[in-house]
Protein backbone atom coordinates (compact mmCIF):
# COMPACT_ATOMS: atom_id res chain seq x y z
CA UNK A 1 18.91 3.41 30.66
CA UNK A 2 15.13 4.12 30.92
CA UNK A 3 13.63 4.72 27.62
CA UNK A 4 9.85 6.11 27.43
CA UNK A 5 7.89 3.86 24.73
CA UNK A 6 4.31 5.42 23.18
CA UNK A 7 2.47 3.00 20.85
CA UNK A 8 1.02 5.03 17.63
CA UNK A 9 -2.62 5.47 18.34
CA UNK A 10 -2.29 5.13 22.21
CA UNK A 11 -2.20 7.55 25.20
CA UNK A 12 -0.62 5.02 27.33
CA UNK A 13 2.99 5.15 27.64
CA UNK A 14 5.39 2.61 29.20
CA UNK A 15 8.56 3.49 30.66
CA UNK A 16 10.98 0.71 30.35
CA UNK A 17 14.74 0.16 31.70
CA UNK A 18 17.23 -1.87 29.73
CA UNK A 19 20.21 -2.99 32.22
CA UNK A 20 23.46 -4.49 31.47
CA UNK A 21 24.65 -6.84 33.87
CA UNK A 22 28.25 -7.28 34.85
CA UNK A 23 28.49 -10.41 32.89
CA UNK A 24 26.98 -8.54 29.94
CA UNK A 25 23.43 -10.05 29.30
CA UNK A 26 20.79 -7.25 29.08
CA UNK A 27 17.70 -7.27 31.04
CA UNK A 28 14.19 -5.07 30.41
CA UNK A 29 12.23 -4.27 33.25
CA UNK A 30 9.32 -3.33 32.48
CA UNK A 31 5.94 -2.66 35.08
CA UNK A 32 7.80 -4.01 37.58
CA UNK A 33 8.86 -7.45 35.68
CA UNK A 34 12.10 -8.41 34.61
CA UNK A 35 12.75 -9.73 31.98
CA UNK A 36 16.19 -11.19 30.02
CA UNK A 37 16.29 -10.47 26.58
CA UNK A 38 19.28 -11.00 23.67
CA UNK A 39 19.25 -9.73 20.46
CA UNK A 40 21.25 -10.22 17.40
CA UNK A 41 21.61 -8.79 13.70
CA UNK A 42 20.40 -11.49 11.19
CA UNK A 43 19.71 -10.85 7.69
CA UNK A 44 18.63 -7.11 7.79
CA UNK A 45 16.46 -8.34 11.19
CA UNK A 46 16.84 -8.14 14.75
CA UNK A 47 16.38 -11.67 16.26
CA UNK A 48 15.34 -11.91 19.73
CA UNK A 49 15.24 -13.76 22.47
CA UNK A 50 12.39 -11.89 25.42
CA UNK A 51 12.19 -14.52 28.27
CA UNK A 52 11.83 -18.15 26.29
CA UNK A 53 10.31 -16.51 22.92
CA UNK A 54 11.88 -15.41 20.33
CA UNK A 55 10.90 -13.34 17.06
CA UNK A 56 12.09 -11.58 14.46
CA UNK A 57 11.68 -7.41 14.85
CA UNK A 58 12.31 -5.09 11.70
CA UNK A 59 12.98 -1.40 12.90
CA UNK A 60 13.54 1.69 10.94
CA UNK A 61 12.34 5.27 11.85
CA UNK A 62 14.16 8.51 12.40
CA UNK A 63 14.67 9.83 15.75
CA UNK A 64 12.71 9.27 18.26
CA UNK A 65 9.97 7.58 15.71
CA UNK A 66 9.94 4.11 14.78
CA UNK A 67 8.48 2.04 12.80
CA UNK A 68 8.38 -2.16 13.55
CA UNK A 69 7.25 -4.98 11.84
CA UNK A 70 7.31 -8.73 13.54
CA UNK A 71 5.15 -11.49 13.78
CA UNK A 72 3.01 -9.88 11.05
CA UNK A 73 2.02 -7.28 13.13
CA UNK A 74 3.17 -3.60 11.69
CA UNK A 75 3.08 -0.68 14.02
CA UNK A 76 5.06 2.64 15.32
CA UNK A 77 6.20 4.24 18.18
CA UNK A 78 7.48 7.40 20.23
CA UNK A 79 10.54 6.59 21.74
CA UNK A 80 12.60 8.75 23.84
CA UNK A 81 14.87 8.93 26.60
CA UNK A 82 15.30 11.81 29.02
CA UNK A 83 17.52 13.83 26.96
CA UNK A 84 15.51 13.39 23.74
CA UNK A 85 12.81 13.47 25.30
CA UNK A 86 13.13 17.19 26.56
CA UNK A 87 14.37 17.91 23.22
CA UNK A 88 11.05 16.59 22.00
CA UNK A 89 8.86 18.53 24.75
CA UNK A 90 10.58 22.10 23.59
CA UNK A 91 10.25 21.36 20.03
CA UNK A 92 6.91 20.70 20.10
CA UNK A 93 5.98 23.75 21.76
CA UNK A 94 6.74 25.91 19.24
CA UNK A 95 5.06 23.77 16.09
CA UNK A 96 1.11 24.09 15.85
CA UNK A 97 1.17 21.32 12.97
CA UNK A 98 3.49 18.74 12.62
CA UNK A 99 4.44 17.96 8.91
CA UNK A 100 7.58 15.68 8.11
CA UNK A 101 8.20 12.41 5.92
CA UNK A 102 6.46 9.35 5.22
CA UNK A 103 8.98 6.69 4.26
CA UNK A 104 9.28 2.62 3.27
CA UNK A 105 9.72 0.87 6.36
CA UNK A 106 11.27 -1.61 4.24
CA UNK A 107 11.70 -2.82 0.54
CA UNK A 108 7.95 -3.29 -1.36
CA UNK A 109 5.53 -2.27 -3.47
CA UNK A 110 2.75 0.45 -3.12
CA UNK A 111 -0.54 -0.86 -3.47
CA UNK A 112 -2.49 2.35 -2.87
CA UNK A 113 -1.89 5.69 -2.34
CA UNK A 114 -4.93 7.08 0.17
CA UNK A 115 -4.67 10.86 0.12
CA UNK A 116 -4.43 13.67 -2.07
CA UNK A 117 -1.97 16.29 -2.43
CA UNK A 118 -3.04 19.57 -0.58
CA UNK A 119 -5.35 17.47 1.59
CA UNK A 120 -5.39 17.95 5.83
CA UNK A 121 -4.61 14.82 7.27
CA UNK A 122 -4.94 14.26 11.41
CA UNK A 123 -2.17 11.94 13.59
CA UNK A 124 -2.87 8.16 12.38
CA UNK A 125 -4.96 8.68 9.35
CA UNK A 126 -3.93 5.93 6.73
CA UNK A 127 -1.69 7.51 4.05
CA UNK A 128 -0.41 4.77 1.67
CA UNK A 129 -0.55 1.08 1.76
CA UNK A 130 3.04 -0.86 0.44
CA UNK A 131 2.70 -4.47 0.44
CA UNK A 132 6.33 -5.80 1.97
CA UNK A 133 6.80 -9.96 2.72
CA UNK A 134 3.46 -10.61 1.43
CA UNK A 135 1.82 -8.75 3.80
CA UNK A 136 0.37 -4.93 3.27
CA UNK A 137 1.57 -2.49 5.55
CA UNK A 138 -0.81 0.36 6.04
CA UNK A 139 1.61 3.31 7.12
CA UNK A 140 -0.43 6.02 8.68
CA UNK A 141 0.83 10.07 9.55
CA UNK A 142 2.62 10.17 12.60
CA UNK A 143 2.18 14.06 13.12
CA UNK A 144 -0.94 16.70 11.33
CA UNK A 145 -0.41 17.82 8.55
CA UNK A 146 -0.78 18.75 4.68
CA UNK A 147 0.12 16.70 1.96
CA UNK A 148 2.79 18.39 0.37
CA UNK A 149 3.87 16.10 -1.95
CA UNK A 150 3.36 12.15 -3.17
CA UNK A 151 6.16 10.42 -4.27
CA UNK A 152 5.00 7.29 -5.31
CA UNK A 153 2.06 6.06 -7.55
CA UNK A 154 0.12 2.53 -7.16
CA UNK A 155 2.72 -0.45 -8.53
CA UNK A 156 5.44 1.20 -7.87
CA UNK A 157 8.46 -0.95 -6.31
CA UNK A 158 10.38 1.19 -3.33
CA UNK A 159 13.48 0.81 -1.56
CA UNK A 160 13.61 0.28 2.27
CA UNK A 161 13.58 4.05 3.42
CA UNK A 162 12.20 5.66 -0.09
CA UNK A 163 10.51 8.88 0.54
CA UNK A 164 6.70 8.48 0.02
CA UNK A 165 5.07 10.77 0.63
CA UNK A 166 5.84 14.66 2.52
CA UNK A 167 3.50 16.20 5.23
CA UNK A 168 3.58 20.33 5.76
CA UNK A 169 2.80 21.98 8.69
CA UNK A 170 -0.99 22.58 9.45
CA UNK A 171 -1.63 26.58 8.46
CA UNK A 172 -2.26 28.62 12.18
């Protein structure tokens, strides 16, 4: 299946195929490489094997948007495949501001909270910092917006998936 991967805060996307094999194994191809890759469940995790490395890979996100944290490197992406990502295209369209939820990526504590309620915020501006396995996870908007609402104050110990903070539509 080819899935269509944009890193937050880039223009560049990658289109990547994931095969299964007859004997099962998966493969990625990606920019003409190919690559085998295996992947198991361990802990919460995602342990993988890509070629002869391997790493640990936290995901959460909702729909097509995910968040990731391995290697101590934190980040998010678009992901979609054709039929999202038609969904995506039409939906789009018809919003002028995005708006939606800012969530834990995973269990922590919020060390700041960088915005204000009622305040504009563009694609990728920082909105709260949660420090998570000793490292601090700047999570940034992934659509423009308003700051509806903050749901979390400096100190405060979240769940994995704890609302944060809510973005509103930009006014037209």
């Amino acid at each position: 299946m080819r899935y269509y991967v944009t890193l937050a805060n880039s223009d560049r996307e990658h289109a990547i195929d994931i095969v299964t094999r007859a004997n099962g194994a998966l493969e990625v191809q990606l920019e003409g490489t190919t690559i085998p890759v295996d992947a198991a469940e361990v802990g919460g995790a995602l342990s993988v094997r890509v070629g002869e490395r391997m790493f640990d890979l936290w995901l959460d996100g909702e729909g097509e948007h995910v968040r990731f944290v391995s290697g101590g490197f934190r980040g998010s992406a678009l992901v979609e495949n054709e039929r999202s990502r038609i969904g995506a295209r039409a939906s789009r369209a018809g919003v002028a501001g995005g708006g939606g939820q800012v969530c834990a990526p995973m269990p922590g504590r919020v060390v700041k909270v960088l915005v204000l309620e009622g305040e504009a915020v563009e694609l990728g501006r920082p909105l709260v910092v949660v420090e998570a396995m000793k490292m601090e996870n700047e999570l940034t908007a992934e659509t423009p917006g308003i700051v509806l609402a903050i749901r979390v104050a400096a100190g405060q110990t979240v769940e994995s998936g704890a609302l944060l903070i809510e973005l509103g539509p930009l006014p037209t």
